[in-house]
N, C-alpha and C. Protein backbone atom coordinates (compact mmCIF):
# COMPACT_ATOMS: atom_id res chain seq x y z
N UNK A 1 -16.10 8.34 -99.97
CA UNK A 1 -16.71 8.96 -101.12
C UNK A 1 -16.98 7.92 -102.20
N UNK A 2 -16.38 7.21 -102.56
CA UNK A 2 -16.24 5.77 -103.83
C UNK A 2 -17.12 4.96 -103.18
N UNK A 3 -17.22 4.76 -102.07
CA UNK A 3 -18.73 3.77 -101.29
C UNK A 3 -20.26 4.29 -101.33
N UNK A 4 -20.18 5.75 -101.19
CA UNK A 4 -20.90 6.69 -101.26
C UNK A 4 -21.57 6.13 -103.21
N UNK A 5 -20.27 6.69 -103.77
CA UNK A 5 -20.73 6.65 -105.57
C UNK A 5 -21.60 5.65 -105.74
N UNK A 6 -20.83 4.42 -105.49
CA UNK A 6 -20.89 3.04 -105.70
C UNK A 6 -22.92 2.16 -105.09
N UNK A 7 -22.84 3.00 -103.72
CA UNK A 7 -23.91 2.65 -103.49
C UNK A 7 -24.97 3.33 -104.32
N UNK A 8 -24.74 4.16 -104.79
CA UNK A 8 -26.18 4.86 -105.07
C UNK A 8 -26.09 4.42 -106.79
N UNK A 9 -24.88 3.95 -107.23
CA UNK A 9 -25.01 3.24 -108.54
C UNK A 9 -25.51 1.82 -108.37
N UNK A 10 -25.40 1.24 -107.83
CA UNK A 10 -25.98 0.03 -107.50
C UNK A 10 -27.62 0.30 -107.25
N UNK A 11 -27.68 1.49 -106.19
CA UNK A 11 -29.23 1.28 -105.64
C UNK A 11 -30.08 2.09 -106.99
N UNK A 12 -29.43 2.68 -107.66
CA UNK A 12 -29.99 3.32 -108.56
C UNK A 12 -30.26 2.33 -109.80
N UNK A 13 -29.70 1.61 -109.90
CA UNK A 13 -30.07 0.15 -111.51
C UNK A 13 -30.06 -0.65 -111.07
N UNK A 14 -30.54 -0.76 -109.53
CA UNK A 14 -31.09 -2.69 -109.48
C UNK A 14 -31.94 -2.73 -108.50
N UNK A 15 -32.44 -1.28 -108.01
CA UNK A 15 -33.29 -1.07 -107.18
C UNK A 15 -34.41 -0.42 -107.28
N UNK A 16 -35.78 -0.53 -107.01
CA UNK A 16 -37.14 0.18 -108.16
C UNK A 16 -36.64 1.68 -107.04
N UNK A 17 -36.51 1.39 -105.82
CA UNK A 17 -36.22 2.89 -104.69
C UNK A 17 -35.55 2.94 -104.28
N UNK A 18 -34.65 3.64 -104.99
CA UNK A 18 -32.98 3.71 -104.16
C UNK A 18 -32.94 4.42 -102.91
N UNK A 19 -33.93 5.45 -102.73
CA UNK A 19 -34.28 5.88 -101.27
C UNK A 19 -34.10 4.85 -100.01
N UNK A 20 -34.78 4.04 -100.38
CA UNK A 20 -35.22 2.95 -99.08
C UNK A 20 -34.23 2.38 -99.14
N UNK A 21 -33.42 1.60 -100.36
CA UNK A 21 -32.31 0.73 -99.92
C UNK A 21 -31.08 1.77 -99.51
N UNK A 22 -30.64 3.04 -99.57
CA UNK A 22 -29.72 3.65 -98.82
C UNK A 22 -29.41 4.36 -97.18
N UNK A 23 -31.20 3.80 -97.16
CA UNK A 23 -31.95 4.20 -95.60
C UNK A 23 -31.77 2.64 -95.29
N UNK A 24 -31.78 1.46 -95.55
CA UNK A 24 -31.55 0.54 -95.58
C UNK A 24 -30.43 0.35 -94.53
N UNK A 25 -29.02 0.63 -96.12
CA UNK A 25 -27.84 0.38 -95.50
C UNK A 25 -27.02 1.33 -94.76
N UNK A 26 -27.63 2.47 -94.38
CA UNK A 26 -27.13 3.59 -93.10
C UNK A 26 -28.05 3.09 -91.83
N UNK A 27 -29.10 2.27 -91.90
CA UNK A 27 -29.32 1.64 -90.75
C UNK A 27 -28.78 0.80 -89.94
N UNK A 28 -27.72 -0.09 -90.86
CA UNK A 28 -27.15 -0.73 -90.42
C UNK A 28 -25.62 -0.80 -90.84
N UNK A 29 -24.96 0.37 -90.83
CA UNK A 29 -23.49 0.76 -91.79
C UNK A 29 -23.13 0.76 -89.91
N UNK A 30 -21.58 0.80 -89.88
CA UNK A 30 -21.18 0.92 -88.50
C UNK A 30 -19.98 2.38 -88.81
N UNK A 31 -20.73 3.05 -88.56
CA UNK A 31 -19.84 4.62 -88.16
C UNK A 31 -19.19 4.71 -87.26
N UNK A 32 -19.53 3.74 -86.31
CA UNK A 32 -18.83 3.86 -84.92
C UNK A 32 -17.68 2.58 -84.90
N UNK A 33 -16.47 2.92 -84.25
CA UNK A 33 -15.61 1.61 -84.64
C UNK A 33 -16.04 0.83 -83.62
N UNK A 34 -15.47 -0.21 -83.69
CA UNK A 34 -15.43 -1.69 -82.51
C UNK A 34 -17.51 -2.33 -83.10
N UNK A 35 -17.86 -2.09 -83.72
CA UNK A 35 -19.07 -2.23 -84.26
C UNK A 35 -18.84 -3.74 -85.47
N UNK A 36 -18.72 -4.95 -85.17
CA UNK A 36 -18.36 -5.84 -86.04
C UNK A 36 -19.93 -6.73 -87.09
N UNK A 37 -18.91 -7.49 -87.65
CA UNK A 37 -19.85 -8.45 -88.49
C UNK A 37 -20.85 -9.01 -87.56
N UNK A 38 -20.77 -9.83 -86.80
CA UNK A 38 -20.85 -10.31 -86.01
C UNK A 38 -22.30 -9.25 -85.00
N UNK A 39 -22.04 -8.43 -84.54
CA UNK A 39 -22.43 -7.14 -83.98
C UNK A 39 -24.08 -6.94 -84.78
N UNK A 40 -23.67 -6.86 -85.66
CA UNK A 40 -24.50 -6.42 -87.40
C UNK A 40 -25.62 -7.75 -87.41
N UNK A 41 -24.88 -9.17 -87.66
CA UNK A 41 -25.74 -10.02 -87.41
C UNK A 41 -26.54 -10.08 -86.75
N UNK A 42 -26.35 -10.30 -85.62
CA UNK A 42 -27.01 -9.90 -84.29
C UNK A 42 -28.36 -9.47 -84.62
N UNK A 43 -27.92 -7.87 -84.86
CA UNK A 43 -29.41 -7.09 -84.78
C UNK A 43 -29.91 -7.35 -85.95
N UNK A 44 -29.68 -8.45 -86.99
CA UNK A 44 -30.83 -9.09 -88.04
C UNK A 44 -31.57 -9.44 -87.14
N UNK A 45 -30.79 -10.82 -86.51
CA UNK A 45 -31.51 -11.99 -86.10
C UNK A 45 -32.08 -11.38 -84.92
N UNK A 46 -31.90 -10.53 -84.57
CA UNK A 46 -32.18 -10.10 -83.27
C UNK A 46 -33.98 -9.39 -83.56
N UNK A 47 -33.96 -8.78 -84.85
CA UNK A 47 -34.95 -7.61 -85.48
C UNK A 47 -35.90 -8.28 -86.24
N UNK A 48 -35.74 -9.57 -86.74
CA UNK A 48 -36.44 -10.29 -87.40
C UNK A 48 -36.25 -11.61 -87.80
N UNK A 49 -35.38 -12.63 -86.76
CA UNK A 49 -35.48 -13.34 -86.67
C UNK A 49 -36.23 -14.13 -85.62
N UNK A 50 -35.71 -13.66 -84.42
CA UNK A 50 -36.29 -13.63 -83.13
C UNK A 50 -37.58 -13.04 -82.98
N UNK A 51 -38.57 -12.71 -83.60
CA UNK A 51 -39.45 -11.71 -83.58
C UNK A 51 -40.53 -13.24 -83.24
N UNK A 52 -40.49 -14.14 -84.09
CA UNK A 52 -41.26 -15.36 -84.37
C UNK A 52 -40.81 -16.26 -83.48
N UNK A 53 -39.37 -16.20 -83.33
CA UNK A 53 -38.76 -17.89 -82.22
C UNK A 53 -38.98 -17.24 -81.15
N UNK A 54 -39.40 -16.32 -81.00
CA UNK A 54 -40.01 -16.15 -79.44
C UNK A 54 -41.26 -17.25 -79.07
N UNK A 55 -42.16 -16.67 -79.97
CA UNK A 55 -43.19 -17.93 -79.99
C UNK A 55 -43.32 -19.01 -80.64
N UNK A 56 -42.72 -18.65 -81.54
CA UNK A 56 -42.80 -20.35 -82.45
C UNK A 56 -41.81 -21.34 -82.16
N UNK A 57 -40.91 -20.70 -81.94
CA UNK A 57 -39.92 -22.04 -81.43
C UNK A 57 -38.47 -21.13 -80.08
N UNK A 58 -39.10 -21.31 -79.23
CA UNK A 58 -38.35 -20.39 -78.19
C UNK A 58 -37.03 -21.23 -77.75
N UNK A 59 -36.99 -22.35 -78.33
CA UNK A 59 -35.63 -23.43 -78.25
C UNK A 59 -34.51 -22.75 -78.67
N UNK A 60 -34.82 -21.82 -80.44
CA UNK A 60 -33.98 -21.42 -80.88
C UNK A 60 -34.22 -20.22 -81.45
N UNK A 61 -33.92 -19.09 -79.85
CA UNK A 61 -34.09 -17.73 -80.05
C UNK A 61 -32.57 -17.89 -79.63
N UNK A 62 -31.88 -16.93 -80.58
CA UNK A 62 -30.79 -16.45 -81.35
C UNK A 62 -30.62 -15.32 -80.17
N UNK A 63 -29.15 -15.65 -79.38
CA UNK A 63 -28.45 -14.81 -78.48
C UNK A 63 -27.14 -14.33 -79.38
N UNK A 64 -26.51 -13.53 -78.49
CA UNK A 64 -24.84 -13.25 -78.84
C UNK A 64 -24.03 -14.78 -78.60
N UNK A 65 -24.36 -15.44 -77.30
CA UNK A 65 -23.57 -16.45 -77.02
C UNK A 65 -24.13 -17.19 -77.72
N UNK A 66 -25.39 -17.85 -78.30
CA UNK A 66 -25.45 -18.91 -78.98
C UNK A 66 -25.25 -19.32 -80.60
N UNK A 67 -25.27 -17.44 -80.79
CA UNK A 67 -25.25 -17.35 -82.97
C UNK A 67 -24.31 -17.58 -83.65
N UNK A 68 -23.24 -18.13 -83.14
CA UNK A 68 -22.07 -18.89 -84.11
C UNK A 68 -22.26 -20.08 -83.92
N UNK A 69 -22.75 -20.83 -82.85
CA UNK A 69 -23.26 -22.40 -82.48
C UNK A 69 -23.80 -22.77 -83.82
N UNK A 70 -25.21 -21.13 -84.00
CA UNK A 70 -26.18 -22.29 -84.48
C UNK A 70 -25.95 -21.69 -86.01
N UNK A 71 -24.76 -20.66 -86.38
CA UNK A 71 -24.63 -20.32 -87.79
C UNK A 71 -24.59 -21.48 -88.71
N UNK A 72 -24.43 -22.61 -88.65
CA UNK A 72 -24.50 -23.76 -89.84
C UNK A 72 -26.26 -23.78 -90.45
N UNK A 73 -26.83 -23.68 -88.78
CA UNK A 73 -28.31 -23.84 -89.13
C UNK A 73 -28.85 -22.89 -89.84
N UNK A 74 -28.06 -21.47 -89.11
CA UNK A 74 -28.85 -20.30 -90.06
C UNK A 74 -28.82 -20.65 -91.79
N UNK A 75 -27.25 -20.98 -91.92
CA UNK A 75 -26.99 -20.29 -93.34
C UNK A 75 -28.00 -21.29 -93.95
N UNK A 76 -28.19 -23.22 -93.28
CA UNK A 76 -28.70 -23.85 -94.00
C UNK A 76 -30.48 -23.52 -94.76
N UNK A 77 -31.10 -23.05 -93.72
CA UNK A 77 -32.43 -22.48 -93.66
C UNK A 77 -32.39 -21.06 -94.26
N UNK A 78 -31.58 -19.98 -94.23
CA UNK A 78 -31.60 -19.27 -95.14
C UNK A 78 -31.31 -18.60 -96.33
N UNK A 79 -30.19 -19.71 -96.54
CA UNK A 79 -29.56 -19.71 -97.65
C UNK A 79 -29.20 -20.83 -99.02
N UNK A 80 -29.75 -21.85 -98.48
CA UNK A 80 -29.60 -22.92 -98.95
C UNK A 80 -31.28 -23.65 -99.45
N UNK A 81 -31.85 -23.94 -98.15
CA UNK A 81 -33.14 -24.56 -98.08
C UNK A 81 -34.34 -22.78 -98.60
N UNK A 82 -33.69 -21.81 -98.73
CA UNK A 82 -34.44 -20.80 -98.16
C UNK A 82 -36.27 -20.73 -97.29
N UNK A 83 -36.55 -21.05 -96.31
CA UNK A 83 -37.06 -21.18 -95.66
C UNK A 83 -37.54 -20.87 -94.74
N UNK A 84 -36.33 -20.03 -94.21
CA UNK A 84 -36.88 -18.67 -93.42
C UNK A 84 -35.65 -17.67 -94.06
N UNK A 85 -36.43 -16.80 -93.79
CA UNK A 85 -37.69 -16.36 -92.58
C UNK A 85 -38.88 -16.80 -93.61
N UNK A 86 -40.17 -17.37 -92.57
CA UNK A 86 -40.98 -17.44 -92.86
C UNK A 86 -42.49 -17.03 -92.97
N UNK A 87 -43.39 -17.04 -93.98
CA UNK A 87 -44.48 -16.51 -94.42
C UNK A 87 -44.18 -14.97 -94.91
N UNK A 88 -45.16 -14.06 -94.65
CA UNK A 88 -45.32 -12.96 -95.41
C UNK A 88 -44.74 -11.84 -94.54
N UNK A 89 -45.13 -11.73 -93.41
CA UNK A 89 -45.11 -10.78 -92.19
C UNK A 89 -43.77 -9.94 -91.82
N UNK A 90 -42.51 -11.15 -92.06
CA UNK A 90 -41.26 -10.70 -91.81
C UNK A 90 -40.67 -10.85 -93.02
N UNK A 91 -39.70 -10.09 -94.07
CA UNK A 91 -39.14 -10.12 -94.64
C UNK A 91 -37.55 -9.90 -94.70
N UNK A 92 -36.81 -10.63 -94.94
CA UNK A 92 -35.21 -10.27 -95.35
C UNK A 92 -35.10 -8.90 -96.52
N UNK A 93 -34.38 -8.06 -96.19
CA UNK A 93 -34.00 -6.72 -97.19
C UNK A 93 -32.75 -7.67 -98.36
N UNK A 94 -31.69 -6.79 -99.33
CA UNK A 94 -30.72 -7.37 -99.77
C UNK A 94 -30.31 -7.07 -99.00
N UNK A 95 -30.00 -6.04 -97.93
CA UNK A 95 -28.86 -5.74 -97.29
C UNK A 95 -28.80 -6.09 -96.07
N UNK A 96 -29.62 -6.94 -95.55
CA UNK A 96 -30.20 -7.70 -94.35
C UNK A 96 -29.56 -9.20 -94.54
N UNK A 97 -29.78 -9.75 -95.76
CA UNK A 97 -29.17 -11.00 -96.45
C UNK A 97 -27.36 -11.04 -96.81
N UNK A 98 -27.40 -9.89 -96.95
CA UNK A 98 -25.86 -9.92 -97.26
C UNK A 98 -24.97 -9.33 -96.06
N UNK A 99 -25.72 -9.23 -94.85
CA UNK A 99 -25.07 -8.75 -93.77
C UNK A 99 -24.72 -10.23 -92.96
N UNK A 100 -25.82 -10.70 -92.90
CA UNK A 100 -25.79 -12.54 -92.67
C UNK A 100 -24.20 -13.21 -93.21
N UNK A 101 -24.56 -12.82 -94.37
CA UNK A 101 -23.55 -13.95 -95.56
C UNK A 101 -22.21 -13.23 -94.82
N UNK A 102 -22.04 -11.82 -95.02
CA UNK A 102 -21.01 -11.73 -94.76
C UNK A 102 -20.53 -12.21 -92.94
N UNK A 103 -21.53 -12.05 -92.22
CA UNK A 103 -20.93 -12.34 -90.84
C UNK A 103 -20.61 -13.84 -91.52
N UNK A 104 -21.74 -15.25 -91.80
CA UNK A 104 -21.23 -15.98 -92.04
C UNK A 104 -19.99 -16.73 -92.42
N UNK A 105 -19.46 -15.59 -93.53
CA UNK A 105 -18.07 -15.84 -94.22
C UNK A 105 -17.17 -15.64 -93.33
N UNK A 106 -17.84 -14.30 -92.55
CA UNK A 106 -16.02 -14.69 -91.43
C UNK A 106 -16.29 -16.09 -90.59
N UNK A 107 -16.84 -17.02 -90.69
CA UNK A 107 -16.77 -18.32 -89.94
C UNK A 107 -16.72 -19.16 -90.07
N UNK A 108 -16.00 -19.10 -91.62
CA UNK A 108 -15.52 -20.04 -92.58
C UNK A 108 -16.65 -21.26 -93.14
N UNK A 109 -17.78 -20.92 -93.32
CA UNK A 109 -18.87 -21.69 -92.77
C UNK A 109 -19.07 -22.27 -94.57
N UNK A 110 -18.62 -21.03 -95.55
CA UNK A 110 -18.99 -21.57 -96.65
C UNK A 110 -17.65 -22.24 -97.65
């Protein structure tokens, strides 16, 4: 219920549509247990990262076994350099970006 409050105070004063960002983060909330950080990442990179390294650079399309390898690279390119995702077509949400950071953080990365 206090996550419930909390989100819709947040999406409500820092968001122009709090609609979309609470459809947002029930898209990707884990209701179901055994559902991790990690899990969550995934289907970013999986939904819009990979969408492009299929064709643009198929060296480094983002698996389960390879996305902690190459988490230094992610965070560097998307959090640091910000860089990707790139051009107009694919966009990062906040709650797409902070699903990242947080898998990141469990990997002691920052």
């Amino acid at each position: 219920m206090k996550t419930i409050i909390l989100l819709t105070l947040i999406s409500s004063t820092l968001f122009v549509n709090p609609s979309s960002y609470l459809m947002e983060v029930k898209k990707y909330s884990s209701v179901e247990f055994g559902v991790t950080k990690s899990d969550k990442a995934y289907q970013v990179l999986t939904n819009k990262c990979n969408v492009c390294h299929k064709t643009q650079n198929p060296r480094k399309v983002f698996t389960r076994e390879n996305m902690n390898a190459l988490a230094p690279k992610i965070y560097k390119q998307v959090f640091v350099r910000k860089r990707m995702p790139r051009g107009n077509k694919i966009k990062l949400t906040n709650v797409e970006y902070a699903i990242l950071e947080n898998w990141l953080l469990t990997l002691n990365l920052k």
